[in-house]
C-alpha atoms as a PDB file:
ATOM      1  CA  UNK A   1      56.029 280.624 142.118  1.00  0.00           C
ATOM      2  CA  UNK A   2      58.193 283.079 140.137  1.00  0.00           C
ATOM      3  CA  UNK A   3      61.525 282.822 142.461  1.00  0.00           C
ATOM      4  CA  UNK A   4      63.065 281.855 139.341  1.00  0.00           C
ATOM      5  CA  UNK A   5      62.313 284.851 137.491  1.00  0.00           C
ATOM      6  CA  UNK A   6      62.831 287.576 140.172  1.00  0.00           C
ATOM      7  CA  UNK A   7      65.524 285.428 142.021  1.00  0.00           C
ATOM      8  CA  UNK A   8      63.812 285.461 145.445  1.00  0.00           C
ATOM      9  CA  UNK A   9      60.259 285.433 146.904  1.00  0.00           C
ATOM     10  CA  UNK A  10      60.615 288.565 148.466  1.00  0.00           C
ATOM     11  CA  UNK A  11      61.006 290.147 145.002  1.00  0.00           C
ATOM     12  CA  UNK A  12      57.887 288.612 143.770  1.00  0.00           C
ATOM     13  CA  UNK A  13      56.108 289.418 147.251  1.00  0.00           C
ATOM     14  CA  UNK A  14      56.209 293.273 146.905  1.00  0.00           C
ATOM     15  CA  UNK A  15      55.617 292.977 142.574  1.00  0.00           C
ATOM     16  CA  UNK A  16      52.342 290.968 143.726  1.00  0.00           C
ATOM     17  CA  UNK A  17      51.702 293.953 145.955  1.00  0.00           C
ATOM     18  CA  UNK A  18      51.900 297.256 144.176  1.00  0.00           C
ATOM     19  CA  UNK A  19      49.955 295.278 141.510  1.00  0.00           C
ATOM     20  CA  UNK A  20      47.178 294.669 143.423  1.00  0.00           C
ATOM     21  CA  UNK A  21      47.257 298.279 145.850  1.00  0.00           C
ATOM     22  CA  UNK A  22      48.893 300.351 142.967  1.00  0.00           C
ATOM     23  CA  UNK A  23      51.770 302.779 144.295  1.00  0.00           C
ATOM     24  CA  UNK A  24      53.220 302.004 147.961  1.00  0.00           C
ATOM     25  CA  UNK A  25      55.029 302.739 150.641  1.00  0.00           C
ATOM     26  CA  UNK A  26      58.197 300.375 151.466  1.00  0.00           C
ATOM     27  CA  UNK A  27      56.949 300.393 155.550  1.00  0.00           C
ATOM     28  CA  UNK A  28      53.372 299.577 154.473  1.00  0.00           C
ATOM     29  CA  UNK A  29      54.571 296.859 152.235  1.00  0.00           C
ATOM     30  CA  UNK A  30      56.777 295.528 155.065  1.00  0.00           C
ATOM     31  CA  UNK A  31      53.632 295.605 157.640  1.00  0.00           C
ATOM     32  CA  UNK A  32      51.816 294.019 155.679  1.00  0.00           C
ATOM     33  CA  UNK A  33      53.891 291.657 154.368  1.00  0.00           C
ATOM     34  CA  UNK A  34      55.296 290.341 157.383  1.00  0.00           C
ATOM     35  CA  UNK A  35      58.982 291.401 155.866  1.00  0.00           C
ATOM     36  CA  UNK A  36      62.238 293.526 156.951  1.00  0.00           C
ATOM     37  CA  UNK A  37      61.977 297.045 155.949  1.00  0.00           C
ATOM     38  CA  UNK A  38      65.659 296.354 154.885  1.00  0.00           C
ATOM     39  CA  UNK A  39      64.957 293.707 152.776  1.00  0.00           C
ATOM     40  CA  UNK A  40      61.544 295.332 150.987  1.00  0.00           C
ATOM     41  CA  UNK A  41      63.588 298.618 150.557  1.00  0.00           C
ATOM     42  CA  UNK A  42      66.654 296.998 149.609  1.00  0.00           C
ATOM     43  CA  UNK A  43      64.674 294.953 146.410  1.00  0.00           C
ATOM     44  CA  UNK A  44      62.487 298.613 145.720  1.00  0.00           C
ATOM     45  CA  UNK A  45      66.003 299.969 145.303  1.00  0.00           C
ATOM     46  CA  UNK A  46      67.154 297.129 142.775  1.00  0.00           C
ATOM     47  CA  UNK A  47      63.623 296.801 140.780  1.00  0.00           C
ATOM     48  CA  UNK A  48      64.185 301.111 140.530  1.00  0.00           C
ATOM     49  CA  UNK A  49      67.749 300.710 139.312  1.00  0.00           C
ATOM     50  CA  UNK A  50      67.058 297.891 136.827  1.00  0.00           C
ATOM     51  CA  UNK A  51      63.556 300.194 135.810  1.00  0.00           C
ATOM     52  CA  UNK A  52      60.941 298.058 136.607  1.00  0.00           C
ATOM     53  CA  UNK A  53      59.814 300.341 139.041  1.00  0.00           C
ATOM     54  CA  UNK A  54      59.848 304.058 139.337  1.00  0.00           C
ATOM     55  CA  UNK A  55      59.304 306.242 142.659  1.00  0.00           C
ATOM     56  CA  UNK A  56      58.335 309.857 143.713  1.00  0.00           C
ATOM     57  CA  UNK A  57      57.730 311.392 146.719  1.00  0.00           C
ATOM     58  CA  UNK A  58      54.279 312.884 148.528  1.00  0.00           C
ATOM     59  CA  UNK A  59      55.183 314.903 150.730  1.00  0.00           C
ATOM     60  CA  UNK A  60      57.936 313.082 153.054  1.00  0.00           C
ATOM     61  CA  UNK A  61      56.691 309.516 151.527  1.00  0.00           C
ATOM     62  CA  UNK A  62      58.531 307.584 148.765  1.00  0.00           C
ATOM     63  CA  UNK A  63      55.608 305.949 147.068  1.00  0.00           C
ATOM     64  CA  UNK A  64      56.842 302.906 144.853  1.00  0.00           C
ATOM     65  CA  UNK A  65      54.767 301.691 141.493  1.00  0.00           C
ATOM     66  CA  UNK A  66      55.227 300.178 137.766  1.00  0.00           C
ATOM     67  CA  UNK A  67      57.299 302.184 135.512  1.00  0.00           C
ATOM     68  CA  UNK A  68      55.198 302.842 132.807  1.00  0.00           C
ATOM     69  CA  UNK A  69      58.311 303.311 130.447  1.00  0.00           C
ATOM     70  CA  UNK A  70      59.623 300.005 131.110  1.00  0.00           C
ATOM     71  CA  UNK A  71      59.684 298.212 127.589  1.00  0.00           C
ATOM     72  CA  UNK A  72      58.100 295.128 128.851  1.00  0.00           C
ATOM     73  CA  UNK A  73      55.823 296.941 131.326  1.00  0.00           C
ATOM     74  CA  UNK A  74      52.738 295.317 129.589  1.00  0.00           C
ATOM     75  CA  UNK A  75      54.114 292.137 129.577  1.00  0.00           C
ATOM     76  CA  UNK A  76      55.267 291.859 133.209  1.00  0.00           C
ATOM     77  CA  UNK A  77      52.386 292.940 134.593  1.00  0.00           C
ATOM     78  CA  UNK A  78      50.481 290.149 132.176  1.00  0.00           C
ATOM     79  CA  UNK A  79      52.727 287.415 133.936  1.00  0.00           C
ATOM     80  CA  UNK A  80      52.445 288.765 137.337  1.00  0.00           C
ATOM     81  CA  UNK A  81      48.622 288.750 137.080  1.00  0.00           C
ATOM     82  CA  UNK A  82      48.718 284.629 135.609  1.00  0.00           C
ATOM     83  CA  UNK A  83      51.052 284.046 138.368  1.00  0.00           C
ATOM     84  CA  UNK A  84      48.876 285.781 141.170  1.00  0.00           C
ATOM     85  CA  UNK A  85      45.554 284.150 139.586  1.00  0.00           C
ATOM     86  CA  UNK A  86      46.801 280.794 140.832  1.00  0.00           C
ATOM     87  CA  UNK A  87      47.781 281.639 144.071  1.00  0.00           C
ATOM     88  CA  UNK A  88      45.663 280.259 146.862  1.00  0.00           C
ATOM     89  CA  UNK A  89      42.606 282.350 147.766  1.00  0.00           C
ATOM     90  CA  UNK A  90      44.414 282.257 151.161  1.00  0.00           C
ATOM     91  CA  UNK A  91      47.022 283.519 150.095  1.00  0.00           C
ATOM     92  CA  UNK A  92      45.949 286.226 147.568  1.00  0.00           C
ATOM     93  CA  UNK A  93      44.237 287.511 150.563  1.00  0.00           C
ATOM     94  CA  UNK A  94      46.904 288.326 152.180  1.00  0.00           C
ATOM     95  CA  UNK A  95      47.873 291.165 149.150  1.00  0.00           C
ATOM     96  CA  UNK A  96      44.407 293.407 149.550  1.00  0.00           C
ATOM     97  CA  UNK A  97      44.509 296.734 151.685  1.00  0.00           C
ATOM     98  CA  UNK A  98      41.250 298.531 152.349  1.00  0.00           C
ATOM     99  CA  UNK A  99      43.024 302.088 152.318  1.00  0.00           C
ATOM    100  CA  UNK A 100      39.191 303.556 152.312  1.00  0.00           C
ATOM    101  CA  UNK A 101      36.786 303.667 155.125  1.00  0.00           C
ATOM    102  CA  UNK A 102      33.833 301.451 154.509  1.00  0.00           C
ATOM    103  CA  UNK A 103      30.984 303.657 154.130  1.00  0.00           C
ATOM    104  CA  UNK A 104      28.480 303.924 157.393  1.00  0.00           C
ATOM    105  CA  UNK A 105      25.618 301.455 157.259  1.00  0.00           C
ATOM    106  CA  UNK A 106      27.091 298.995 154.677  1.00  0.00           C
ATOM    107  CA  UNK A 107      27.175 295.901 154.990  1.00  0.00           C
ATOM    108  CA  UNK A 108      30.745 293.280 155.400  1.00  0.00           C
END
């Protein structure tokens, strides 16, 4: 939908990502996404440089997530939520990661 924008689906894949699961991992977003780890690392590493995103580490992890300094942070994020609101249900499904146990008794 946004290949235009970003220049390539992947790019778009991983932005639709982090803004639905907030800060990530580049091997959970490959898992996930059904991508290369060299290809979801190697478009981190661009979105970082250009400052779109920013990363830090947690322990031995490199977690990935909006730059909140970005000048047009608000207004990416605005146009990446549009854009993912007309994605298929099917599709937009594909994006959520329970990263919480459900608690015992509830109900799917």
């Amino acid at each position: 939908m946004l290949e235009g924008i970003f220049s390539n689906s992947i790019k778009e894949k991983i932005l639709f990502f982090i803004l639905q699961n907030g800060p990530s991992y580049p091997n959970e977003i490959s898992k996930i996404l059904y991508l290369t780890l060299f290809n979801v690392q190697k478009h981190l590493k661009q979105s970082e440089e250009t400052g779109v995103l920013v990363s830090h580490l947690k322990g031995k992890v490199r977690l990935y997530e909006f730059n909140k300094r970005y000048p047009f942070n608000r207004e990416l994020n605005a146009l990446l939520q549009k854009a993912f609101s007309f994605l298929p249900d099917k599709e937009k499904e594909m994006y959520y990661v329970r990263r919480r146990p459900r608690k015992p008794g509830k109900e799917l």
